[in-house]
N, C-alpha and C. Protein backbone atom coordinates (compact mmCIF):
# COMPACT_ATOMS: atom_id res chain seq x y z
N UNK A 1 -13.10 22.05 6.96
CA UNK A 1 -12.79 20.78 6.32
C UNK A 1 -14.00 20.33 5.50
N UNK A 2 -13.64 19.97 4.19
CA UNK A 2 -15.07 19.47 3.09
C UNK A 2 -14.86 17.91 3.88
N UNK A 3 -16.36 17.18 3.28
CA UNK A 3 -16.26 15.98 3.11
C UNK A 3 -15.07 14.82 3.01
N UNK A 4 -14.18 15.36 1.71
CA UNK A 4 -13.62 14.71 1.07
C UNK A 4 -12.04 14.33 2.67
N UNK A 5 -11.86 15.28 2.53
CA UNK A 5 -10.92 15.46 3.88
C UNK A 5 -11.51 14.60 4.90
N UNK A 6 -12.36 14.72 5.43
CA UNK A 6 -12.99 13.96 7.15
C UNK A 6 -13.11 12.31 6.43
N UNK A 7 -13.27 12.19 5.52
CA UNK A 7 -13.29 10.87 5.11
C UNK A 7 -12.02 10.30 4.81
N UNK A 8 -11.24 10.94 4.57
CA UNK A 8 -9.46 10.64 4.17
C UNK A 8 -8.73 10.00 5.16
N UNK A 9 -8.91 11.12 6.43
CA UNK A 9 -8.67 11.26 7.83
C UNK A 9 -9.12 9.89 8.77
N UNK A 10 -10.81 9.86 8.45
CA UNK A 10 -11.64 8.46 8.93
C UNK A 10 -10.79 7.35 8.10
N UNK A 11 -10.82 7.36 6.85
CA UNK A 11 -10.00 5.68 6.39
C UNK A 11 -8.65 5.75 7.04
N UNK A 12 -7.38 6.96 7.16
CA UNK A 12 -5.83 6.73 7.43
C UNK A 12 -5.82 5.79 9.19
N UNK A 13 -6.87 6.83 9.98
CA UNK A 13 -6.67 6.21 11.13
C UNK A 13 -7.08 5.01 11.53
N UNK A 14 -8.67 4.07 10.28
CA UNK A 14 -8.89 3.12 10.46
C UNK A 14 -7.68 2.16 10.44
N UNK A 15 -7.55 2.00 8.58
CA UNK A 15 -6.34 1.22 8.31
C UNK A 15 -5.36 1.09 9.10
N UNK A 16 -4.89 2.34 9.91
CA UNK A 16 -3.77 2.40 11.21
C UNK A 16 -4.01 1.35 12.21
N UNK A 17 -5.24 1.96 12.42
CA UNK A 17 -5.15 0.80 13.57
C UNK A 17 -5.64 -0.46 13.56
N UNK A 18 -6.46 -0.70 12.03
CA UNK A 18 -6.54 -2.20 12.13
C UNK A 18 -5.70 -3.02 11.79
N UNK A 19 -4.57 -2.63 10.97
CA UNK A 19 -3.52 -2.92 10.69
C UNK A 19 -2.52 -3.31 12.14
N UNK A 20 -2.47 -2.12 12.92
CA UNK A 20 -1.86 -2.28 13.98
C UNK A 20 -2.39 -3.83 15.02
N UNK A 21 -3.51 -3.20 15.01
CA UNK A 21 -3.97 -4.33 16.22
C UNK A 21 -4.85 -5.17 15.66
N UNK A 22 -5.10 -5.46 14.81
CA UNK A 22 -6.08 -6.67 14.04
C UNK A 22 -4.90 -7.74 12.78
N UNK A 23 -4.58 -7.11 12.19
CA UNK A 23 -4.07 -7.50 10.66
C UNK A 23 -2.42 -8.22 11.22
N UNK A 24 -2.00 -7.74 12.25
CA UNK A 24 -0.34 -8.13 12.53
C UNK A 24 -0.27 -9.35 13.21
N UNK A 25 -1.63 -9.69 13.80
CA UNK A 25 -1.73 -10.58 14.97
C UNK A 25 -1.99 -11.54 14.19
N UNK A 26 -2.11 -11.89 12.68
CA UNK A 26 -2.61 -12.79 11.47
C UNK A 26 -0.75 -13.37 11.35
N UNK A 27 -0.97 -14.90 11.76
CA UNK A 27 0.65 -14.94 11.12
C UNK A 27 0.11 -16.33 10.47
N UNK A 28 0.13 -16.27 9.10
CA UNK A 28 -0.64 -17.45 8.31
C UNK A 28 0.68 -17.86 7.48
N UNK A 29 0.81 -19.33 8.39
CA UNK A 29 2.13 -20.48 7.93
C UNK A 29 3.20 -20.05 8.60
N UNK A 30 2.99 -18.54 9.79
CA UNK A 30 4.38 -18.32 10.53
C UNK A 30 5.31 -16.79 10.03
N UNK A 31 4.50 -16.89 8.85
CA UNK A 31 5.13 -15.50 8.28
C UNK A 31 4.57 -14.69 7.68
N UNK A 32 3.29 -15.07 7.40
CA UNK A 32 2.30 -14.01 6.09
C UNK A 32 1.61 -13.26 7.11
N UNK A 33 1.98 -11.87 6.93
CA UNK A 33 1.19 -10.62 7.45
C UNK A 33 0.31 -10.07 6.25
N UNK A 34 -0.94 -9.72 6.15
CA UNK A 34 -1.48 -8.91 5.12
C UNK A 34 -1.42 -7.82 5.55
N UNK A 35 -0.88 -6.39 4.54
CA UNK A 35 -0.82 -5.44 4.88
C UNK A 35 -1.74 -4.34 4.32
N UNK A 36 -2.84 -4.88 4.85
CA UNK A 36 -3.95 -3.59 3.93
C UNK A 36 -3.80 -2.07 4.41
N UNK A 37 -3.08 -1.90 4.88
CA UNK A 37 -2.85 0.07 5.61
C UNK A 37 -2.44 0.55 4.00
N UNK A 38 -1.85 -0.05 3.23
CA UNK A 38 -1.24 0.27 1.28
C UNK A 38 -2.73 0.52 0.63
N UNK A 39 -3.54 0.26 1.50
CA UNK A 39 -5.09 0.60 0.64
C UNK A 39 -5.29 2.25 0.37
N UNK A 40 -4.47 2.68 1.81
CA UNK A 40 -4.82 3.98 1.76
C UNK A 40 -4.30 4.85 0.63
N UNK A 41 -3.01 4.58 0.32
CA UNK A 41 -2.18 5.04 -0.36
C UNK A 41 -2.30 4.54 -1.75
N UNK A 42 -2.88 3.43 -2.36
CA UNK A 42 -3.23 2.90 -3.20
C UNK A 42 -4.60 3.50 -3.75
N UNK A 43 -5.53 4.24 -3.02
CA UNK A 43 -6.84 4.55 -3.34
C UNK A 43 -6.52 6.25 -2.96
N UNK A 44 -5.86 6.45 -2.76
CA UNK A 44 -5.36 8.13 -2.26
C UNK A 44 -5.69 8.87 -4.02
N UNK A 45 -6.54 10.50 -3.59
CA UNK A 45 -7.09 11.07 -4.69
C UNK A 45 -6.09 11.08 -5.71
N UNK A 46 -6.06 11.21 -6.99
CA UNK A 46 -5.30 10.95 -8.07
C UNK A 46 -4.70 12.64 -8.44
N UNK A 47 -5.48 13.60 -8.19
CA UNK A 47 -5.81 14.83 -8.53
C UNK A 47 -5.48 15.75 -6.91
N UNK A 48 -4.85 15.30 -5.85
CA UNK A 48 -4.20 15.51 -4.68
C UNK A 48 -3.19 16.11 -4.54
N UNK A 49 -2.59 16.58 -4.10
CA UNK A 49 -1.11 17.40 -3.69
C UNK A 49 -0.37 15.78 -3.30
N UNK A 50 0.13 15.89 -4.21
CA UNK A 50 1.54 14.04 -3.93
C UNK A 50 2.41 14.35 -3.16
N UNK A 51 2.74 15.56 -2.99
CA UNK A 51 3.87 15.80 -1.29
C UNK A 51 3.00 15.58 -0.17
N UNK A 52 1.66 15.56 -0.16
CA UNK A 52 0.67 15.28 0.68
C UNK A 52 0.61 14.33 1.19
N UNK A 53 0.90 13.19 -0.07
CA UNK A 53 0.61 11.70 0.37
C UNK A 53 1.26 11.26 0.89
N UNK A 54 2.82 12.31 -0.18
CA UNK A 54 4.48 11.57 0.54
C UNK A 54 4.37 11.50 2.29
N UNK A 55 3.86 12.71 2.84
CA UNK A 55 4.10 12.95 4.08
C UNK A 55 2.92 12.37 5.37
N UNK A 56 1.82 12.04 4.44
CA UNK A 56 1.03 11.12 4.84
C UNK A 56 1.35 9.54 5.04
N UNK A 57 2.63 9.67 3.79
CA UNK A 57 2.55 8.17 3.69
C UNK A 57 3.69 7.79 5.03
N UNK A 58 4.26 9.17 5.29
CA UNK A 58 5.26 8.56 6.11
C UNK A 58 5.10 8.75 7.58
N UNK A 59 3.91 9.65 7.64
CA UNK A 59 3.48 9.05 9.38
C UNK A 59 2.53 8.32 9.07
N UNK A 60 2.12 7.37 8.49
CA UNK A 60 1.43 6.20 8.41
C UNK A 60 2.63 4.93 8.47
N UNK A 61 3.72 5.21 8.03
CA UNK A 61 4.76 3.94 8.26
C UNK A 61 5.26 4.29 9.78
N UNK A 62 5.49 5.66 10.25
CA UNK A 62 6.18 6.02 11.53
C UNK A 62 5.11 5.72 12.45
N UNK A 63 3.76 5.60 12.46
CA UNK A 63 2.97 5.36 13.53
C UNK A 63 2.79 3.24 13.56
N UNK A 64 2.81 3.33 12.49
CA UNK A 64 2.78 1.51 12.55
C UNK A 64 4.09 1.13 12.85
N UNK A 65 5.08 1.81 12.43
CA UNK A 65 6.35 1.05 13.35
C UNK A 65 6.28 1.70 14.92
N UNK A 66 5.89 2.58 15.45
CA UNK A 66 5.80 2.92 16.64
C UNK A 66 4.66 1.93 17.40
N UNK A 67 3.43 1.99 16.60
CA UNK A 67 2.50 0.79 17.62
C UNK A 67 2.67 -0.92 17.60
N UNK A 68 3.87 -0.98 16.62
CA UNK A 68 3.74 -2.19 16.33
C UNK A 68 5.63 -2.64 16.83
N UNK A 69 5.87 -1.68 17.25
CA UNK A 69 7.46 -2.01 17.62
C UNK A 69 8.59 -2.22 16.57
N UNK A 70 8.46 -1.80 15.54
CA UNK A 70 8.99 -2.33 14.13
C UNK A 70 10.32 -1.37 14.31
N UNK A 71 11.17 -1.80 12.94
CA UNK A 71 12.32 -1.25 13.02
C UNK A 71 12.97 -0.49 11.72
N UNK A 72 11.76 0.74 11.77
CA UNK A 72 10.96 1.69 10.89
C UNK A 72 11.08 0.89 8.99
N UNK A 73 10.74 -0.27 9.22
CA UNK A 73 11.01 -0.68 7.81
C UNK A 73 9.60 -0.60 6.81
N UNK A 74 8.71 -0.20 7.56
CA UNK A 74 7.16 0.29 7.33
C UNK A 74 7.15 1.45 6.90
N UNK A 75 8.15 2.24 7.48
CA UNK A 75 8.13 3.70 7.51
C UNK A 75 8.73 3.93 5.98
N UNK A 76 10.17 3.40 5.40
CA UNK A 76 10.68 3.69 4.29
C UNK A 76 9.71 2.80 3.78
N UNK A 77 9.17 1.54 3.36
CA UNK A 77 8.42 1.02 2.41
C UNK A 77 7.23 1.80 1.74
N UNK A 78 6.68 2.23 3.18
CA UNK A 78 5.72 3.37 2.90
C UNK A 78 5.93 4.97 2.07
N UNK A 79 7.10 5.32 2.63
CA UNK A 79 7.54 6.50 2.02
C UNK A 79 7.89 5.86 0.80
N UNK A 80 8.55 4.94 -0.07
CA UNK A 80 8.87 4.63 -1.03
C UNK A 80 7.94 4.74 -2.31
N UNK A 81 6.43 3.82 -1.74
CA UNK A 81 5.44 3.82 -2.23
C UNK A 81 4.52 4.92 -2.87
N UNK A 82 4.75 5.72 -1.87
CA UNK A 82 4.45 7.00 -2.05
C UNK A 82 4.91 7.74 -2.68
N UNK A 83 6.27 7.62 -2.70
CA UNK A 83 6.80 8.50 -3.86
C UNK A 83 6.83 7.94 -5.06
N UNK A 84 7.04 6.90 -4.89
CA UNK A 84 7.24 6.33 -6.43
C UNK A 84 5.16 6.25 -7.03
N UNK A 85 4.34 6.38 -6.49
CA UNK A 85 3.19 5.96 -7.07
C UNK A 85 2.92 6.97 -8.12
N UNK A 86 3.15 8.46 -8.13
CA UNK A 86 3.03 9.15 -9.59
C UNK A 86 3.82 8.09 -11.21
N UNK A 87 5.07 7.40 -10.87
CA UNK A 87 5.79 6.72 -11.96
C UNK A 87 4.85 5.27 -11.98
N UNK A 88 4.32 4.68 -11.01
CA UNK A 88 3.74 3.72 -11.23
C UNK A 88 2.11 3.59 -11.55
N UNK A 89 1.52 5.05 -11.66
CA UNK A 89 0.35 5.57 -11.78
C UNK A 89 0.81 5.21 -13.60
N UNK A 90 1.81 6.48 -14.31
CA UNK A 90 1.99 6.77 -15.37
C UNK A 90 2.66 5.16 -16.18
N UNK A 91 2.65 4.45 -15.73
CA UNK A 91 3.59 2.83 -15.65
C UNK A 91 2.34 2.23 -16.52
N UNK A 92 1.20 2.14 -15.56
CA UNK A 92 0.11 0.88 -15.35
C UNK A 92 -0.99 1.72 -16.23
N UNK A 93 -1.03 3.10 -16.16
CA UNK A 93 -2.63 3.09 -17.41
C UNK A 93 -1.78 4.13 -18.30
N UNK A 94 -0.98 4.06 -18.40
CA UNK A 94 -0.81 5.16 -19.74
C UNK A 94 -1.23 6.72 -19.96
N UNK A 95 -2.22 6.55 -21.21
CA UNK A 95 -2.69 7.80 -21.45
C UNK A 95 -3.55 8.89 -20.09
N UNK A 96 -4.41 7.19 -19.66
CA UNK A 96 -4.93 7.76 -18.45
C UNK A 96 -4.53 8.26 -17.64
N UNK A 97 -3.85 8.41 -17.09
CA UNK A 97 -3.08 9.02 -15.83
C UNK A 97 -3.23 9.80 -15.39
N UNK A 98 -3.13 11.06 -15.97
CA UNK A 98 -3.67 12.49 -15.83
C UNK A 98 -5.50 12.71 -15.60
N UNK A 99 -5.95 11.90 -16.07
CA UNK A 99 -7.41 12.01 -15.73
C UNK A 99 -7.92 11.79 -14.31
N UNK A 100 -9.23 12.17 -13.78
CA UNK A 100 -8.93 11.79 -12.35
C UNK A 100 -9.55 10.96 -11.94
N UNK A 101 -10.56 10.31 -12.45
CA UNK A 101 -11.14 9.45 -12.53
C UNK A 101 -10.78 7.93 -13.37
N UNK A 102 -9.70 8.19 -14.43
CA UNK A 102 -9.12 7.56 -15.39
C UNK A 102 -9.02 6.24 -14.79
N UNK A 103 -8.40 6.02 -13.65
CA UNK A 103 -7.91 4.98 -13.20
C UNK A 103 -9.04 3.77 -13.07
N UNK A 104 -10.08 4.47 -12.58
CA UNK A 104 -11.02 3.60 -11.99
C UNK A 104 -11.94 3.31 -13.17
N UNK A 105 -12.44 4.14 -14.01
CA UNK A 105 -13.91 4.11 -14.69
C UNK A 105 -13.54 3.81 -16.27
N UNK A 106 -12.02 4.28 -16.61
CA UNK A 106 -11.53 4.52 -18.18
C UNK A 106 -10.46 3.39 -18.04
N UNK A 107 -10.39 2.31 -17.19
CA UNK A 107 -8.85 1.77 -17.71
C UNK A 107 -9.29 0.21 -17.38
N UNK A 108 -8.66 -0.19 -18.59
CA UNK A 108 -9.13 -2.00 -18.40
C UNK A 108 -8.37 -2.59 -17.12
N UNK A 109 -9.50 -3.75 -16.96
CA UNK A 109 -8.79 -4.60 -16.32
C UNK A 109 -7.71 -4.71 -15.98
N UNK A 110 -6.74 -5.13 -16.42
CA UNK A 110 -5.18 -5.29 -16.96
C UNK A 110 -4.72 -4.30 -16.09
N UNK A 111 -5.04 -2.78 -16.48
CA UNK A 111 -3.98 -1.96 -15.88
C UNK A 111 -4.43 -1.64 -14.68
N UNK A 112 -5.16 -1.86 -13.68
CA UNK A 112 -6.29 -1.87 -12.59
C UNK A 112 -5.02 -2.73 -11.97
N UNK A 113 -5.18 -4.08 -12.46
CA UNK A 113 -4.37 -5.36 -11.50
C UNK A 113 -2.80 -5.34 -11.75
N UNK A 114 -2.36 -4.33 -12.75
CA UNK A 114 -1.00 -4.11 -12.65
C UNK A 114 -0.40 -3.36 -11.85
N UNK A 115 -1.30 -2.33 -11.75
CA UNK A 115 -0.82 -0.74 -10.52
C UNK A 115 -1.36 -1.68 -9.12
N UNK A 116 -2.20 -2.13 -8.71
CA UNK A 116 -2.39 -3.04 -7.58
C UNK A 116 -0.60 -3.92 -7.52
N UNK A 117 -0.97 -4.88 -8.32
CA UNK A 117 0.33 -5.59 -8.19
C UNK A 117 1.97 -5.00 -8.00
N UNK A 118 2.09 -4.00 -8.79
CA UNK A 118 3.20 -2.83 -8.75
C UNK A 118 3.36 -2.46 -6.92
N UNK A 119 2.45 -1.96 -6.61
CA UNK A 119 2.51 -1.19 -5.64
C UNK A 119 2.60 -2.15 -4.36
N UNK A 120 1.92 -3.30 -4.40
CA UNK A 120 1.82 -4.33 -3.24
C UNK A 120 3.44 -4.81 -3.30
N UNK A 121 4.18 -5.10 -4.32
CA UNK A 121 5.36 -6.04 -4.81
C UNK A 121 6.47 -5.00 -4.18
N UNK A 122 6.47 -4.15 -4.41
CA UNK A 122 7.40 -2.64 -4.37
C UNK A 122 7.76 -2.36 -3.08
N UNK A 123 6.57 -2.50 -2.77
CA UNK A 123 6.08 -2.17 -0.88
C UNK A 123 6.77 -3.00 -0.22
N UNK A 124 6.67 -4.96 -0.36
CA UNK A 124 7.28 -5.92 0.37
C UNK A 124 8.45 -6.05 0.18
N UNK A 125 8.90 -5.83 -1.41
CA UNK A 125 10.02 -6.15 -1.07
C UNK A 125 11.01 -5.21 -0.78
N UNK A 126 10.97 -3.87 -0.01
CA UNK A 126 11.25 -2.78 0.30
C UNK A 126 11.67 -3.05 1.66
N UNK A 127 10.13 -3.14 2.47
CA UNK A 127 9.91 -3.71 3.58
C UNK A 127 10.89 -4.37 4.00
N UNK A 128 11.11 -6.02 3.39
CA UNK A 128 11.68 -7.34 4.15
C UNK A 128 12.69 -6.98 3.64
N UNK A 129 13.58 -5.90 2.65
CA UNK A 129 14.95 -5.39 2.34
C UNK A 129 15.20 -4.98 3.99
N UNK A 130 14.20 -3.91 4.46
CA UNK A 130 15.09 -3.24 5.66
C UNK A 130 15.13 -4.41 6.62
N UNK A 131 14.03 -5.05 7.14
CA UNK A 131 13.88 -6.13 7.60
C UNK A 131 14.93 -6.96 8.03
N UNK A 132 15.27 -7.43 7.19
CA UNK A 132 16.57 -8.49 6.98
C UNK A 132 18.23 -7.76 6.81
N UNK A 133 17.59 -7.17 6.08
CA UNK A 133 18.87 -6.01 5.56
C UNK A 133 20.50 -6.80 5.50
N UNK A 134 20.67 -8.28 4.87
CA UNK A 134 21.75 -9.29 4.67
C UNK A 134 21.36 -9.27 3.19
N UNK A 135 22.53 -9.93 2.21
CA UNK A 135 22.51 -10.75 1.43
C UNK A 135 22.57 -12.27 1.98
N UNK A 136 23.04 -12.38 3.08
CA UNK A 136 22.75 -14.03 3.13
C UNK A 136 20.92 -14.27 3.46
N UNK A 137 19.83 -13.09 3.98
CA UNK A 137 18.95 -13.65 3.68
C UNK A 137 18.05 -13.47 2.50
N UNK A 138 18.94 -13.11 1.34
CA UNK A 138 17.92 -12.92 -0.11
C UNK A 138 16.57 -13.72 -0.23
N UNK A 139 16.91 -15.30 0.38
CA UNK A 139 16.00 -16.26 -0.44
C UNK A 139 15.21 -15.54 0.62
N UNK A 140 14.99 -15.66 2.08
CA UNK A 140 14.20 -15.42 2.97
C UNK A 140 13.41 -13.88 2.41
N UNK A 141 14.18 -12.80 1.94
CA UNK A 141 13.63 -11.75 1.69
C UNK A 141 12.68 -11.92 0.41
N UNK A 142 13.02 -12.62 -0.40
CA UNK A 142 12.14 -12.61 -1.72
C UNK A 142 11.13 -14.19 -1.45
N UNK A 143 11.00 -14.69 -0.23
CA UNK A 143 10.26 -15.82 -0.25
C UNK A 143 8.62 -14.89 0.71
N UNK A 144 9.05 -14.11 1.68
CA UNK A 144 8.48 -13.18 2.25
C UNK A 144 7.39 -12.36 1.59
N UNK A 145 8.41 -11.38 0.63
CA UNK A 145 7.79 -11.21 -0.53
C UNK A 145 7.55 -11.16 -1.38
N UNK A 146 7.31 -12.32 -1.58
CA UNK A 146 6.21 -13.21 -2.89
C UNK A 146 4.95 -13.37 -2.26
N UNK A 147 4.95 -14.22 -0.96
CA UNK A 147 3.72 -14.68 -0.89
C UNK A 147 3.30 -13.83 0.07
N UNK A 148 3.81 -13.22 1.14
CA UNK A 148 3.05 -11.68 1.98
C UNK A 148 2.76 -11.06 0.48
N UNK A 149 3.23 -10.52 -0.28
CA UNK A 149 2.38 -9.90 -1.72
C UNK A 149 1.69 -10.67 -2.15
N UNK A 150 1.44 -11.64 -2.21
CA UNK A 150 0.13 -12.33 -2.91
C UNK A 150 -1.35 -12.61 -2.31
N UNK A 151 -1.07 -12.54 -0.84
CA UNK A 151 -1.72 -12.54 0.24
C UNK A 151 -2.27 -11.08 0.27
N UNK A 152 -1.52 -10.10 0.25
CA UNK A 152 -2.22 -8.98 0.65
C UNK A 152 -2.68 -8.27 -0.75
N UNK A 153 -2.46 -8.82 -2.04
CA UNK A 153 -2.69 -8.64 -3.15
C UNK A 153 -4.62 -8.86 -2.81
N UNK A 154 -4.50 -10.27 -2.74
CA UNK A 154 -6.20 -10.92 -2.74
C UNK A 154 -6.98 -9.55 -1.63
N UNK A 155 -6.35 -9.40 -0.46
CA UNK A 155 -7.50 -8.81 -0.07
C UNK A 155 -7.65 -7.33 0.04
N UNK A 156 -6.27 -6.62 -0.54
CA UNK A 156 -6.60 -5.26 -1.16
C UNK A 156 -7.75 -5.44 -2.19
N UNK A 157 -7.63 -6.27 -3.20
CA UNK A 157 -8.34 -6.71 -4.52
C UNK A 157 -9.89 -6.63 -3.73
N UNK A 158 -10.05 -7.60 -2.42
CA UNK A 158 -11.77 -7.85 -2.01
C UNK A 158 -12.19 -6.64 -1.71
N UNK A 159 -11.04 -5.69 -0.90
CA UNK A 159 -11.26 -4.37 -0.32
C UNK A 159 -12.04 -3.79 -1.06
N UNK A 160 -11.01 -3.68 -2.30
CA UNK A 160 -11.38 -2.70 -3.31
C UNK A 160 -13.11 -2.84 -4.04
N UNK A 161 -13.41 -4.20 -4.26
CA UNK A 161 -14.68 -4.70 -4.53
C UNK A 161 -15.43 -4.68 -3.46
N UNK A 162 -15.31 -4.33 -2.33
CA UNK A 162 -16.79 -3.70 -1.24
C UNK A 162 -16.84 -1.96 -1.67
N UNK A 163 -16.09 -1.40 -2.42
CA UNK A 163 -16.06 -0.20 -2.24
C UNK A 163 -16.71 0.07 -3.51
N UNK A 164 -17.15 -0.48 -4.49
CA UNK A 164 -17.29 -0.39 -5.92
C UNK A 164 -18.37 0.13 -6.17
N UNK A 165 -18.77 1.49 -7.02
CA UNK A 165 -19.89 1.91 -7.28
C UNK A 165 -20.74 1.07 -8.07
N UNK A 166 -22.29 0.83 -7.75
CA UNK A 166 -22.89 0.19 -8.36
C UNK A 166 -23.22 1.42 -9.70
C-alpha cells in the first residue's frame, strides 16, 4: 500500500465514525444533522478508479446506516453521489475536469462552491426522499433539505479550508 491509499483508508474510517458517534448526536432546532462523512467522497482523487468510489461510497452509507440504525437511506444517497459525481465534476468546472488537479488549483471560485453545493443538495435531498418516502411529506422533505444542506454546506466549506495548501 503507497501513502496515498493508508491515508484514504485513515480519512473513510474517521469521517465514519465521527459522523456516526459525534456529528448525529448534533440535532440543531430538532432536525439539522451535519453530514460531513460527503467530505470523503467530495475530496475523493479525481484521477481514481470511480467504480472505486461507487463501492466505497456504498459501504460508507451501509456502515452509517448499520451504526446509526438508519433505514439504508444513507446508503442510496451515498451511492447516488457517487455515481453521479463524474456528471457533476464535468457540470461545475468545465474544461477542467479531466485535469487532476484542475479542480482545486485551475478553477475559480464559482465552480469550487457549485460542485460543493451540487453534491451537498443531491445528497439531502436523496436522503430525506428515502426517509420520508410520502408525497404528503414534500414540504417536510425539502424543508430538511434546504437547511441540513446549508448547514453541512458551511462546514464541509471550513473542512475544506483546514486542509488548504499554503
Amino acid at each position: 500500500m503507497n501513502r496515498d491509499n493508508i491515508v484514504s483508508v485513515f480519512q473513510f474510517f474517521l469521517l465514519l465514525f465521527l459522523q456516526s458517534f459525534l456529528l448525529n448526536m448534533i440535532n440543531l432546532f430538532g432536525f439539522i444533522n451535519p453530514n460531513l462523512y460527503l467530505l470523503y467522497i467530495i475530496v475523493y482523487r479525481l484521477d481514481s478508479n470511480p467504480t472505486l468510489l461507487i463501492i466505497l461510497g456504498f459501504f460508507m452509507g451501509l456502515l452509517l446506516d448499520l451504526l446509526t440504525q438508519g433505514s439504508g437511506g444513507h446508503t442510496i444517497a451515498t451511492l447516488t453521489i457517487a455515481f453521479l459525481r463524474p456528471s457533476i465534476i464535468k457540470f461545475s468546472f468545465g474544461v477542467n475536469y479531466d485535469v487532476p488537479m484542475g479542480m482545486i488549483k485551475g478553477s475559480l471560485l464559482s465552480q469550487r462552491l457549485l460542485y460543493l453545493l451540487l453534491m451537498v443538495m443531491i445528497h439531502h435531498l436523496v436522503l430525506y426522499s428515502v426517509i420520508y418516502f410520502s408525497f404528503n411529506n414534500t414540504i417536510t422533505i425539502l424543508k430538511n433539505t434546504l437547511f441540513t444542506s446549508f448547514f453541512t454546506f458551511i462546514m464541509v466549506y471550513i473542512s475544506l479550508g483546514l486542509f488548504k495548501e499554503k
